[in-house]
PDB file of N, CA and C in Angstrom:
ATOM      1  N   UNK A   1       0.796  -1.177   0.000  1.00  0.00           N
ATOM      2  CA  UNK A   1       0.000   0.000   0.000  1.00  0.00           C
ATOM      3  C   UNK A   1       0.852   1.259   0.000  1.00  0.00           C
ATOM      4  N   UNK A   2       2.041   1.619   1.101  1.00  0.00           N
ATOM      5  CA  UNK A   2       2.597   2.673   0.871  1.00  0.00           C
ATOM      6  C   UNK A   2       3.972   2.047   0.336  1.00  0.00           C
ATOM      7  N   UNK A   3       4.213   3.333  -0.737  1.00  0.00           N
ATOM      8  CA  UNK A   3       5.563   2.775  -1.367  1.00  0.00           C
ATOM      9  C   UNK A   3       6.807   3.331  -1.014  1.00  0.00           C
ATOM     10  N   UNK A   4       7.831   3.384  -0.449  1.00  0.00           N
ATOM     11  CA  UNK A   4       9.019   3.722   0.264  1.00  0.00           C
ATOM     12  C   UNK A   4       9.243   5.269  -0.963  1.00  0.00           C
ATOM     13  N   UNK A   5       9.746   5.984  -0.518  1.00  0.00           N
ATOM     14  CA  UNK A   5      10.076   6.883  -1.247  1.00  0.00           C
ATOM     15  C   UNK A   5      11.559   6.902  -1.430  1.00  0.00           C
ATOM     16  N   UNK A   6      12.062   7.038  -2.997  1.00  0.00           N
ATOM     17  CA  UNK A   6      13.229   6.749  -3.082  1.00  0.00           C
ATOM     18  C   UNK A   6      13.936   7.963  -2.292  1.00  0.00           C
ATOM     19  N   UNK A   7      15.084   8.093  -1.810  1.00  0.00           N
ATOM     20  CA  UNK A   7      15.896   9.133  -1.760  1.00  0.00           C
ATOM     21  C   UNK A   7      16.332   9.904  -2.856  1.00  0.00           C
ATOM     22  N   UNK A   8      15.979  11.328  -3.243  1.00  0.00           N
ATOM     23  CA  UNK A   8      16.849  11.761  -4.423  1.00  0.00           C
ATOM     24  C   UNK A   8      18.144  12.435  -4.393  1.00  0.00           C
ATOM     25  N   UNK A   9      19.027  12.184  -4.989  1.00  0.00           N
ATOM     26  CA  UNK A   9      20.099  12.635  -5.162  1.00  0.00           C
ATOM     27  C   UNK A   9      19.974  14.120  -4.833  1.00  0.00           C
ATOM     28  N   UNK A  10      21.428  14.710  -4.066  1.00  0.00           N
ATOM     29  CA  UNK A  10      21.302  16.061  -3.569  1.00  0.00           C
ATOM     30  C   UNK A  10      22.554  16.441  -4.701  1.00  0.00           C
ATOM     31  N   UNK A  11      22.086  17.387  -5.214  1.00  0.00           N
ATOM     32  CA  UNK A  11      23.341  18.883  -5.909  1.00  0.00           C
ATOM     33  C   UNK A  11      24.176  18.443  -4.862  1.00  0.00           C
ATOM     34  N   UNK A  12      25.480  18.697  -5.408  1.00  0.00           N
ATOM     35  CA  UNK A  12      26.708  19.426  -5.000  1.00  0.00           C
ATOM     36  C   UNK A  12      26.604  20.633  -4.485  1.00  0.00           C
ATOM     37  N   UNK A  13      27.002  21.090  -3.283  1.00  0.00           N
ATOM     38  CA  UNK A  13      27.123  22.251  -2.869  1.00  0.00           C
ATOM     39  C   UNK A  13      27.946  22.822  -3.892  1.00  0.00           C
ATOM     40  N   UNK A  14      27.956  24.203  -4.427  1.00  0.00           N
ATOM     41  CA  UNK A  14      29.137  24.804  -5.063  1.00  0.00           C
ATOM     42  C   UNK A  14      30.326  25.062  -4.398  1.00  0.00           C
ATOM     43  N   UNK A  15      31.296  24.890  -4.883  1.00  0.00           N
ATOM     44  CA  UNK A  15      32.412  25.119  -4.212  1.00  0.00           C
ATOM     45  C   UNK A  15      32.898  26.443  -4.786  1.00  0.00           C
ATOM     46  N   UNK A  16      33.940  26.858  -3.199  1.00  0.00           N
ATOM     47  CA  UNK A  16      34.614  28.276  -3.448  1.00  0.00           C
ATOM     48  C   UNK A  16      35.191  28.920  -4.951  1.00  0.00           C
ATOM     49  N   UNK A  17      35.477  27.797  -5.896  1.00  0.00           N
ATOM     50  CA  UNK A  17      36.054  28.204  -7.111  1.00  0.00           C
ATOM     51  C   UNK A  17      35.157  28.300  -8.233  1.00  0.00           C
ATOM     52  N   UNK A  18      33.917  27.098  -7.861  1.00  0.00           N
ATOM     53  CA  UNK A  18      32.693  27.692  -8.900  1.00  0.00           C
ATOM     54  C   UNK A  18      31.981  28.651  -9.013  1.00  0.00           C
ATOM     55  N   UNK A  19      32.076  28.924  -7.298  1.00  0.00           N
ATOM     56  CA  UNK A  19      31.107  30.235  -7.299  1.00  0.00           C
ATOM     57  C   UNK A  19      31.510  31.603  -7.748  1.00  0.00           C
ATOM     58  N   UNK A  20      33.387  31.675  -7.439  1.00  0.00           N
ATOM     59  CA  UNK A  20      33.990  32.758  -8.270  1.00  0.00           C
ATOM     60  C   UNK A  20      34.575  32.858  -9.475  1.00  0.00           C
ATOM     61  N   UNK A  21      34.466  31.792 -10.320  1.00  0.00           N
ATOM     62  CA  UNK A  21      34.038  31.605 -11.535  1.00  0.00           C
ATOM     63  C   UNK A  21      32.717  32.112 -11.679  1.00  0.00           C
ATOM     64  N   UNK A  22      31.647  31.599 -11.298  1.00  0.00           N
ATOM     65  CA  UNK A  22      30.513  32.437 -11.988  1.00  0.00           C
ATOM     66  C   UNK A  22      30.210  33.246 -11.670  1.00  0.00           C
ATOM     67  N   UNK A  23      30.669  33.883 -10.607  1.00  0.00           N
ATOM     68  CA  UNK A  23      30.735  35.280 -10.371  1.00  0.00           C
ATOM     69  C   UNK A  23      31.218  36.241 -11.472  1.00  0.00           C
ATOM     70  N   UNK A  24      32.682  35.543 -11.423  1.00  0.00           N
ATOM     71  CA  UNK A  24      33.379  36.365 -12.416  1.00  0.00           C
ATOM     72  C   UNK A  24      33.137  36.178 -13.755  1.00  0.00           C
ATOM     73  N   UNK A  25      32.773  35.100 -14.337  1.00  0.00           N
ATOM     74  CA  UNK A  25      31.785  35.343 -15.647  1.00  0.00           C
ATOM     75  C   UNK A  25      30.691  36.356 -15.442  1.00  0.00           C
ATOM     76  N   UNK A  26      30.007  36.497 -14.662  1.00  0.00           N
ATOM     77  CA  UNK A  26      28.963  37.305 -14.394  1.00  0.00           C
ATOM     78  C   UNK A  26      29.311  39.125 -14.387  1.00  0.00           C
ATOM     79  N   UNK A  27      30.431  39.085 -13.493  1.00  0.00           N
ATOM     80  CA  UNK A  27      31.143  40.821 -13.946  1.00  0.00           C
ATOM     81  C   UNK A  27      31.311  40.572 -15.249  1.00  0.00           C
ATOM     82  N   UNK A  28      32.213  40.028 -15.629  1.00  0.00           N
ATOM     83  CA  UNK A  28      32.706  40.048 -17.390  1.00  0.00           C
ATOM     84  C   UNK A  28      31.549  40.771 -18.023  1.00  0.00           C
ATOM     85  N   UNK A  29      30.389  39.469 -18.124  1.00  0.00           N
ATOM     86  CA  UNK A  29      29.184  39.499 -18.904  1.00  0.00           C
ATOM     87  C   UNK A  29      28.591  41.094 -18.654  1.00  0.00           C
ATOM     88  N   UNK A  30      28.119  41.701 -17.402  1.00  0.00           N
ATOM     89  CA  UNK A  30      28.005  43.275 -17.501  1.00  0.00           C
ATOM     90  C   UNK A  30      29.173  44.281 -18.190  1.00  0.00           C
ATOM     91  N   UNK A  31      30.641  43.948 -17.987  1.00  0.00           N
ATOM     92  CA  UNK A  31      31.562  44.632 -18.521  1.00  0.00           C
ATOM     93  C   UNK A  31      31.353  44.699 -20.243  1.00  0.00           C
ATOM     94  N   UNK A  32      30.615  43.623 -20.508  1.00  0.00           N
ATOM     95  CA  UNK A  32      30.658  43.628 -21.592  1.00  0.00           C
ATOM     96  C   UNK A  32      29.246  44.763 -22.534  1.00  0.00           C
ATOM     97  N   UNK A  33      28.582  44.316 -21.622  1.00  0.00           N
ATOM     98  CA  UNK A  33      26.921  44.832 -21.817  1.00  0.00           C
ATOM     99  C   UNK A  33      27.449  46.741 -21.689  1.00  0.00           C
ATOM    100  N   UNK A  34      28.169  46.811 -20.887  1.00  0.00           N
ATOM    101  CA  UNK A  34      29.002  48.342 -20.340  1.00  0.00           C
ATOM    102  C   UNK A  34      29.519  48.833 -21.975  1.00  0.00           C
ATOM    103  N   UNK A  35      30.412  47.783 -22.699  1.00  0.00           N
ATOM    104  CA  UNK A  35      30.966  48.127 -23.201  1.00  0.00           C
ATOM    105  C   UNK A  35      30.077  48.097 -24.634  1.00  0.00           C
ATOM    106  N   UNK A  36      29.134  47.529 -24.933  1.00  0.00           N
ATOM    107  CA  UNK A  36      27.630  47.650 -25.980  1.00  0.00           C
ATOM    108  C   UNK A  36      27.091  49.104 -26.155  1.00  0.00           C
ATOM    109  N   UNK A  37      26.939  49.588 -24.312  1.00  0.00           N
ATOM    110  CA  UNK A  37      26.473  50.804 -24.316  1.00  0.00           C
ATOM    111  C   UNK A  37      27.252  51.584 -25.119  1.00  0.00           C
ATOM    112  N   UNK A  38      28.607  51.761 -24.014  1.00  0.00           N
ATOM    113  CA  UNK A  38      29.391  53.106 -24.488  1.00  0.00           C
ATOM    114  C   UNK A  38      29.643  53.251 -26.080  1.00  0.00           C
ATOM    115  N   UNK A  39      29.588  52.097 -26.744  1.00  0.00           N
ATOM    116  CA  UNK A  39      29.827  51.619 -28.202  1.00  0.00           C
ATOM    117  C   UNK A  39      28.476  52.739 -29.368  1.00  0.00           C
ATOM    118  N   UNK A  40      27.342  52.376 -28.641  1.00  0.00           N
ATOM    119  CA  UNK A  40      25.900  52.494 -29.149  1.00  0.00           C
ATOM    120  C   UNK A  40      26.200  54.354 -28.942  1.00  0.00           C
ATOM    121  N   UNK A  41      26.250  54.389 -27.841  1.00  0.00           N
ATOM    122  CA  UNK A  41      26.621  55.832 -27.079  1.00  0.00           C
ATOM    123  C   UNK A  41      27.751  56.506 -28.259  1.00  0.00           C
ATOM    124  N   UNK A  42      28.523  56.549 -28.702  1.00  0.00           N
ATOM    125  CA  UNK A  42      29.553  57.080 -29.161  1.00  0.00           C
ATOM    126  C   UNK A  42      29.261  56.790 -30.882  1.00  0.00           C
ATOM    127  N   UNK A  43      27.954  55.503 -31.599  1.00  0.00           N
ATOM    128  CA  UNK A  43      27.974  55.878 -32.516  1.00  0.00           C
ATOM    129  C   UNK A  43      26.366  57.028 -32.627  1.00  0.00           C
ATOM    130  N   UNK A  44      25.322  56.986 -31.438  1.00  0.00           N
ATOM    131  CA  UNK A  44      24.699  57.962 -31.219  1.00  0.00           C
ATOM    132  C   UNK A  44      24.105  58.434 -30.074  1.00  0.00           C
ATOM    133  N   UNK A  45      25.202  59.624 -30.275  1.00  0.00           N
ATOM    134  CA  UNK A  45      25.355  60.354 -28.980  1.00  0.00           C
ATOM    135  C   UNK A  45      23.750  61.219 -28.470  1.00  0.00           C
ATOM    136  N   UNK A  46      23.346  60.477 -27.917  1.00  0.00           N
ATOM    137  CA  UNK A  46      22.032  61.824 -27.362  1.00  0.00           C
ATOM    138  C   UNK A  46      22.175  60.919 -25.933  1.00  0.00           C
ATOM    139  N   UNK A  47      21.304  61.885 -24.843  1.00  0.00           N
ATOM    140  CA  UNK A  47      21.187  61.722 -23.459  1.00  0.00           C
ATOM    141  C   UNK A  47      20.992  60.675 -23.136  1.00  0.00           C
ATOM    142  N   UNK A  48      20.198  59.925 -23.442  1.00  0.00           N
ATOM    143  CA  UNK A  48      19.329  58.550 -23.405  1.00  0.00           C
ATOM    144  C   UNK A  48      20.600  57.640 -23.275  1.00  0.00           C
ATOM    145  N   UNK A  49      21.045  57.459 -24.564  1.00  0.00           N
ATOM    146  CA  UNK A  49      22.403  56.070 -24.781  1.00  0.00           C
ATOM    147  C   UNK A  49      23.443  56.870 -23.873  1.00  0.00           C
ATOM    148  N   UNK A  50      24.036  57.814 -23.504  1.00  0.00           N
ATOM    149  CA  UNK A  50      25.123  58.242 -22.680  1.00  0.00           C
ATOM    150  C   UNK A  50      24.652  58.143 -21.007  1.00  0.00           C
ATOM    151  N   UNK A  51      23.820  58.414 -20.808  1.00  0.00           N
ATOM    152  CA  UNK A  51      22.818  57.672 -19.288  1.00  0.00           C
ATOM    153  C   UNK A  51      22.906  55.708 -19.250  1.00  0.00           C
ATOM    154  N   UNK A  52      22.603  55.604 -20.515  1.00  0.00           N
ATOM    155  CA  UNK A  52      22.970  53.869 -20.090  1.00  0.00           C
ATOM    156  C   UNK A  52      23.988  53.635 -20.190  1.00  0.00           C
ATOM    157  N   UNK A  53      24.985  53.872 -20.835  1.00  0.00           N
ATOM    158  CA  UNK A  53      26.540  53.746 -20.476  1.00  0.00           C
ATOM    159  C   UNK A  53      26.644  54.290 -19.150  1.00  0.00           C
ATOM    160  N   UNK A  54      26.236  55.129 -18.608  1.00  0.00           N
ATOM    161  CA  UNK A  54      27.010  55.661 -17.103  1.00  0.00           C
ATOM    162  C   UNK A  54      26.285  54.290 -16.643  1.00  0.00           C
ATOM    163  N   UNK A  55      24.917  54.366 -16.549  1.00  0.00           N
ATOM    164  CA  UNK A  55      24.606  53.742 -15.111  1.00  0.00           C
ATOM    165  C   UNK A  55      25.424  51.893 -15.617  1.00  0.00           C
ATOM    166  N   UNK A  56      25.576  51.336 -16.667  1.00  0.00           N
ATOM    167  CA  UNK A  56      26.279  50.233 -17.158  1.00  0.00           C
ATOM    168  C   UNK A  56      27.327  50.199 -15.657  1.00  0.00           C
ATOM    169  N   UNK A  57      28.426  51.449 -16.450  1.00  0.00           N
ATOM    170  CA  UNK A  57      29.827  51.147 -16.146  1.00  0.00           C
ATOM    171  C   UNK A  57      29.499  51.590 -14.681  1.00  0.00           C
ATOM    172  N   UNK A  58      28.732  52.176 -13.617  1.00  0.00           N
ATOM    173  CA  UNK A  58      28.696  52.482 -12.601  1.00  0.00           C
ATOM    174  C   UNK A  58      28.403  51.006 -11.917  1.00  0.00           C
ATOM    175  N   UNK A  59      27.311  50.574 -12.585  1.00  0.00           N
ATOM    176  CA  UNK A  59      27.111  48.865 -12.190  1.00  0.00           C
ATOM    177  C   UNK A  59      28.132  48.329 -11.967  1.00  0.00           C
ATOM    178  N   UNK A  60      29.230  48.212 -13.134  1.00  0.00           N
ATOM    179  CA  UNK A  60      30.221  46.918 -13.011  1.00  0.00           C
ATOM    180  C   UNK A  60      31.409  47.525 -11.998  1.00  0.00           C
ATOM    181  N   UNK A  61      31.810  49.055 -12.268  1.00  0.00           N
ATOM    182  CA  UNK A  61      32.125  49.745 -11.130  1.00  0.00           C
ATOM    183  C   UNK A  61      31.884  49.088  -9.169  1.00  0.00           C
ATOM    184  N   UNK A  62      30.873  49.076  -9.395  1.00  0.00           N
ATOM    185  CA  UNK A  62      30.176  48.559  -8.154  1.00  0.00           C
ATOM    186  C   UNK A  62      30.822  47.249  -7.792  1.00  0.00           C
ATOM    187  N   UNK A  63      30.618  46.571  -8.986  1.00  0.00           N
ATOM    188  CA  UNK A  63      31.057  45.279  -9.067  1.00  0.00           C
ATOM    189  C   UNK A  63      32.024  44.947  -8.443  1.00  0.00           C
ATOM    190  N   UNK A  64      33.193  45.549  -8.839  1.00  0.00           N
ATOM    191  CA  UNK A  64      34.462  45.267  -8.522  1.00  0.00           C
ATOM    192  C   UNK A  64      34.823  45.850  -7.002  1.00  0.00           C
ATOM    193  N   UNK A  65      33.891  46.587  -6.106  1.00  0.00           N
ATOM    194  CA  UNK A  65      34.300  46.538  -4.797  1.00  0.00           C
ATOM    195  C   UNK A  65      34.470  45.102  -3.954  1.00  0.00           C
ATOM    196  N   UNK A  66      35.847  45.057  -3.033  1.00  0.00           N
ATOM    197  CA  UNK A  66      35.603  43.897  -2.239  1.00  0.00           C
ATOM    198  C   UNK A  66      34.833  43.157  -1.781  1.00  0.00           C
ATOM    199  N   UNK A  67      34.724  42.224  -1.478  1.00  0.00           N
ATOM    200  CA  UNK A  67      33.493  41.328  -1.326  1.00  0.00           C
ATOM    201  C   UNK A  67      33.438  41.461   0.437  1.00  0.00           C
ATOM    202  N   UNK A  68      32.612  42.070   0.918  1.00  0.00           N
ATOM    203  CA  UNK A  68      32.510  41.753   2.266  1.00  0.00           C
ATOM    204  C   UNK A  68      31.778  39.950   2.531  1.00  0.00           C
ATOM    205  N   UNK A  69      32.397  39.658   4.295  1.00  0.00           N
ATOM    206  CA  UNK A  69      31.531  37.824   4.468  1.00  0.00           C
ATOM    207  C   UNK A  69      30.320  38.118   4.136  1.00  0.00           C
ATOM    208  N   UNK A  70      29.883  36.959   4.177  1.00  0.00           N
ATOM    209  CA  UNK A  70      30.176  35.968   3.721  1.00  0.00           C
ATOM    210  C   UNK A  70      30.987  35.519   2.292  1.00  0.00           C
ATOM    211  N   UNK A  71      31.179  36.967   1.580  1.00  0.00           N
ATOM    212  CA  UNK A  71      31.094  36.583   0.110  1.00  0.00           C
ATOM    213  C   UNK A  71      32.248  36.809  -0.366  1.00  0.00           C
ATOM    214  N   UNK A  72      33.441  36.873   0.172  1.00  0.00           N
ATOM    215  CA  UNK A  72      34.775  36.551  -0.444  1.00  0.00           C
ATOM    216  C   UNK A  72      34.813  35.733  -1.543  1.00  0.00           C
ATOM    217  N   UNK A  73      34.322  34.939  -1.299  1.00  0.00           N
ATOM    218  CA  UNK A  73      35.005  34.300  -2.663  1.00  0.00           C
ATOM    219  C   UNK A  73      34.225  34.917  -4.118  1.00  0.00           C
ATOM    220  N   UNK A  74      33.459  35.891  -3.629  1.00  0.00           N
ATOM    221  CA  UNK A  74      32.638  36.337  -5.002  1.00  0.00           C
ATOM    222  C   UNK A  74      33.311  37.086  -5.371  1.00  0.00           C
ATOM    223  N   UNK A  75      34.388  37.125  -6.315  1.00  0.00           N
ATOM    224  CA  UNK A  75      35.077  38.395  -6.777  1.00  0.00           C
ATOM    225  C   UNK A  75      36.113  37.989  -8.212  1.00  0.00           C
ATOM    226  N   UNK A  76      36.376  39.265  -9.131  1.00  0.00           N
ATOM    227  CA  UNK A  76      37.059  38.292  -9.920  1.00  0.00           C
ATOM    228  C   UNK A  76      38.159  38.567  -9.166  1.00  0.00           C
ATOM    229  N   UNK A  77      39.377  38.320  -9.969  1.00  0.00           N
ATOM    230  CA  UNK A  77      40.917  37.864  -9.494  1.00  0.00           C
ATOM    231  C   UNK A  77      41.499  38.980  -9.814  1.00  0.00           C
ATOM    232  N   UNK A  78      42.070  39.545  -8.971  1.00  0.00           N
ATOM    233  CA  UNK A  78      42.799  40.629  -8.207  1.00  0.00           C
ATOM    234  C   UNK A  78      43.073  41.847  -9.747  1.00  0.00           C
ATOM    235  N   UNK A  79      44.033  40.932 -10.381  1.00  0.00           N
ATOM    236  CA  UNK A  79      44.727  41.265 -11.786  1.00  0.00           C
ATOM    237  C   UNK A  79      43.295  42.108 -12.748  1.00  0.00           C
ATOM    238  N   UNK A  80      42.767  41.168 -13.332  1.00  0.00           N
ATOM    239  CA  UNK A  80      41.350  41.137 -13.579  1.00  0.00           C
ATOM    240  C   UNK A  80      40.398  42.720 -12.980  1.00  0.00           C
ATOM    241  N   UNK A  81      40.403  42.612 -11.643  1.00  0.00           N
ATOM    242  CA  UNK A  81      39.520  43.612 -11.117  1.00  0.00           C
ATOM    243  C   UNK A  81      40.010  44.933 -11.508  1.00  0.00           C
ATOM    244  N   UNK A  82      41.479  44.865 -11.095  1.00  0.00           N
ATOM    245  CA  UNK A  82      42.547  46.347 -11.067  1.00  0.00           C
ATOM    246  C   UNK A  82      42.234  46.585 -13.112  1.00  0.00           C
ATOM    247  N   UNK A  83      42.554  45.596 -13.809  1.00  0.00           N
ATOM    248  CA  UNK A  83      42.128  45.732 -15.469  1.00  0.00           C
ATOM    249  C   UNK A  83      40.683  46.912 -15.612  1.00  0.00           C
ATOM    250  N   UNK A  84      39.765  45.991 -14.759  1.00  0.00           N
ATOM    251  CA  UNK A  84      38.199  46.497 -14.958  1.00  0.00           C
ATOM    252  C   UNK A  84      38.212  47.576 -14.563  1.00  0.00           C
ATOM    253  N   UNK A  85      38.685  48.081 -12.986  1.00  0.00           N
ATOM    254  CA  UNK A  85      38.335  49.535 -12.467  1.00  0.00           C
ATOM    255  C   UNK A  85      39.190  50.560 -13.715  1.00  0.00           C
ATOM    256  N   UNK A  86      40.397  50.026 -14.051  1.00  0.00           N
ATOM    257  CA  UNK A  86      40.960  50.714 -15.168  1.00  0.00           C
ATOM    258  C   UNK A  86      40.235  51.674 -16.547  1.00  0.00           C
ATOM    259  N   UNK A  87      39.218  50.142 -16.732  1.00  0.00           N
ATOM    260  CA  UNK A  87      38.728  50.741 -17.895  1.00  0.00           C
ATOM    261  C   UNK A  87      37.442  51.254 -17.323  1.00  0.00           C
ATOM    262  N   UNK A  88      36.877  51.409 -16.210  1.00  0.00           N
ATOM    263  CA  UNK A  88      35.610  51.887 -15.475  1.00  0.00           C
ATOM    264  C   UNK A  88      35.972  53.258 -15.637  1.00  0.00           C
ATOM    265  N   UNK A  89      37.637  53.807 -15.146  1.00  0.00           N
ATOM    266  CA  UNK A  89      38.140  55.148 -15.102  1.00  0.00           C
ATOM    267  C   UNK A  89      37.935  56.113 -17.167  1.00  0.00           C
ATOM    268  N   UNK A  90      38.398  54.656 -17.725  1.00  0.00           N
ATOM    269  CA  UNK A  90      38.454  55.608 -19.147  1.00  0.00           C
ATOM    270  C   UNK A  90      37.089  55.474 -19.710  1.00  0.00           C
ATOM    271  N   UNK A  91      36.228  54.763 -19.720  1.00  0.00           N
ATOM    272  CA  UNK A  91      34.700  54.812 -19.631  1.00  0.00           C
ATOM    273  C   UNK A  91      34.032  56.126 -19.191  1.00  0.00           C
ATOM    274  N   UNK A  92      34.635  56.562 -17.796  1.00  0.00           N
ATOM    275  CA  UNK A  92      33.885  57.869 -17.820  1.00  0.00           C
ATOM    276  C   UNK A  92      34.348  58.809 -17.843  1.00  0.00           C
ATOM    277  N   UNK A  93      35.729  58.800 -18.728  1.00  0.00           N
ATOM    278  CA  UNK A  93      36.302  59.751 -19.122  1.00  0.00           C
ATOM    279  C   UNK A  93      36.016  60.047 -20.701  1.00  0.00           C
ATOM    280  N   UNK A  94      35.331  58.923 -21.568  1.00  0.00           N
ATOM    281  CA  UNK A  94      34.963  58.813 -22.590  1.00  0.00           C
ATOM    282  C   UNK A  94      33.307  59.582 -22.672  1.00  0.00           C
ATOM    283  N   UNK A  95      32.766  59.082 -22.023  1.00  0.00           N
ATOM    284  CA  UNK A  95      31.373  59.508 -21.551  1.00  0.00           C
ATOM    285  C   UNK A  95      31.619  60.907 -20.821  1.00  0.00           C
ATOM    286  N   UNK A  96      32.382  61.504 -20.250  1.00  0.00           N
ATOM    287  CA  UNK A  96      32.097  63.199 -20.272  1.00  0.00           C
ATOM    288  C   UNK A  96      32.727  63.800 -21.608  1.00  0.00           C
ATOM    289  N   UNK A  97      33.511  63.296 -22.073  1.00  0.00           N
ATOM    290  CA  UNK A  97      33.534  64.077 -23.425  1.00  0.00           C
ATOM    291  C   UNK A  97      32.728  63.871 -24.469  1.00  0.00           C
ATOM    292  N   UNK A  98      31.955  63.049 -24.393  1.00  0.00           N
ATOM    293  CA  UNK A  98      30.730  62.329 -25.416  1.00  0.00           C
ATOM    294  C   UNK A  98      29.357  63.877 -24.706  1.00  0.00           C
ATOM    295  N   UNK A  99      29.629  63.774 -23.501  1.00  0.00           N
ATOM    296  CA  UNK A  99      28.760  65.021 -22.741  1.00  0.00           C
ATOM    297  C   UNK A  99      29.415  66.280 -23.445  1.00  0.00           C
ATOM    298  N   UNK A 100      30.696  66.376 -23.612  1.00  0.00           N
ATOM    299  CA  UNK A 100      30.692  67.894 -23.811  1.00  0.00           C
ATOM    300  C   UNK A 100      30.760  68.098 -25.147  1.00  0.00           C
ATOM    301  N   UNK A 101      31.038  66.684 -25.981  1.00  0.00           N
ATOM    302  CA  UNK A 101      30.650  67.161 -27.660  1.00  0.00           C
ATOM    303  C   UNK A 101      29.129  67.485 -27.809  1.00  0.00           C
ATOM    304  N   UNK A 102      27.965  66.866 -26.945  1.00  0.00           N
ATOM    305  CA  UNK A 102      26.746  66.698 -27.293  1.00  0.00           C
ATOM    306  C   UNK A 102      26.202  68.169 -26.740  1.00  0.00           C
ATOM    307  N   UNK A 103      26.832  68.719 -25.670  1.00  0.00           N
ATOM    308  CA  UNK A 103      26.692  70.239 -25.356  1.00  0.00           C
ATOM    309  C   UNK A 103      26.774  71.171 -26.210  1.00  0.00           C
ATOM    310  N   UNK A 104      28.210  70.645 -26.690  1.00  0.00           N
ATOM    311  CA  UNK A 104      28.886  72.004 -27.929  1.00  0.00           C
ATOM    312  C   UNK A 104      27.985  72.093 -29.102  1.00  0.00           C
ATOM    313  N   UNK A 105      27.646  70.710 -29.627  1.00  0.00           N
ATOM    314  CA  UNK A 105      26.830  70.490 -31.162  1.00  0.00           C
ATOM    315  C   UNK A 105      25.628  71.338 -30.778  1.00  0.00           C
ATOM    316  N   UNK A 106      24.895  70.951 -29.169  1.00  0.00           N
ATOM    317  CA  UNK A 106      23.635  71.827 -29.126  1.00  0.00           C
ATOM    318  C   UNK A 106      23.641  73.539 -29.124  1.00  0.00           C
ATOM    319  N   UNK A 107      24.601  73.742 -28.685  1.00  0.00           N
ATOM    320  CA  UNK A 107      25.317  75.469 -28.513  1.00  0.00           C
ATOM    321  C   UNK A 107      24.797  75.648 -29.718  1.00  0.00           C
ATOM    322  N   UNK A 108      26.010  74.821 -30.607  1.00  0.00           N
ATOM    323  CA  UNK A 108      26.865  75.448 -32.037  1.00  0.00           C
ATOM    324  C   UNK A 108      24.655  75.431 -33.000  1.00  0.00           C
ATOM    325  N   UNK A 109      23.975  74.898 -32.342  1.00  0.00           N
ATOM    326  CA  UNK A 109      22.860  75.000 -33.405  1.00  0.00           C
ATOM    327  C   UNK A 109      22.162  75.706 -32.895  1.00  0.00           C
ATOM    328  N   UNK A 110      22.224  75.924 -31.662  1.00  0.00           N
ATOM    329  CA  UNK A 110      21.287  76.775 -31.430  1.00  0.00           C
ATOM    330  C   UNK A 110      21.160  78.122 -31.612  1.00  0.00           C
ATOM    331  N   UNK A 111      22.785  78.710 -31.611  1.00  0.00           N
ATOM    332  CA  UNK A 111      23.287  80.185 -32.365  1.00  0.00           C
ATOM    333  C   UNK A 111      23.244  79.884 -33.814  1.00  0.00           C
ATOM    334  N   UNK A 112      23.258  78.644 -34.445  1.00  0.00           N
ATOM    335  CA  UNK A 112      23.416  78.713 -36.085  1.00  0.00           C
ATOM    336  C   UNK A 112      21.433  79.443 -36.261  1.00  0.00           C
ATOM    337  N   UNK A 113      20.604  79.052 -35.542  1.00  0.00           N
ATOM    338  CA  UNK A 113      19.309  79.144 -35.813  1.00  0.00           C
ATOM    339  C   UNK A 113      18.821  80.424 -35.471  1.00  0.00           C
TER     340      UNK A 113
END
């Protein structure tokens, strides 16, 4: 009448190196989405696409702060991070001058008119 219930197999806990592996695939994957924006952004520059590049690279920005516990091991690798904040710095150094060409063009038309 009652039938024993099998035991089912349990997952693997993840271990410390999978989880910062997919962590760190996971920054990449926004760094990359960061880098779509600023791309889209720079071939057209209006407010809209230069706002999603900031808040992008501010995201992955974020990203790369230390991992407080529990979550050390969520982080990419040291080399890696110092790379990313690198290009986080020329990202929004790219994106205020993308701001001050899109200023000047509006100036320069608005005295042409």
């Amino acid at each position: 009448m009652f039938r024993k219930q099998q035991a089912q197999p349990k997952a693997a806990a993840p271990t410390r190196f999978a989880m910062s592996t997919y962590v760190g695939d996971e920054i990449q994957a926004y760094a990359t989405i960061r880098d779509l924006a600023l791309a889209e952004a720079e071939k057209v520059t209006t407010p809209l696409n230069l706002e999603r590049a900031r808040i992008a690279n501010d995201f992955v920005e974020n990203c790369l702060k230390p991992a407080r516990a529990p979550y050390g091991a969520q982080h990419l690798p040291e080399g890696d991070a110092t790379r990313e904040r690198q290009r986080c710095e020329a990202v929004k150094v790219r994106i205020a001058l993308l701001h001050a060409h899109m200023d000047a063009m509006s100036r320069d038309h608005v005295r042409a008119a």
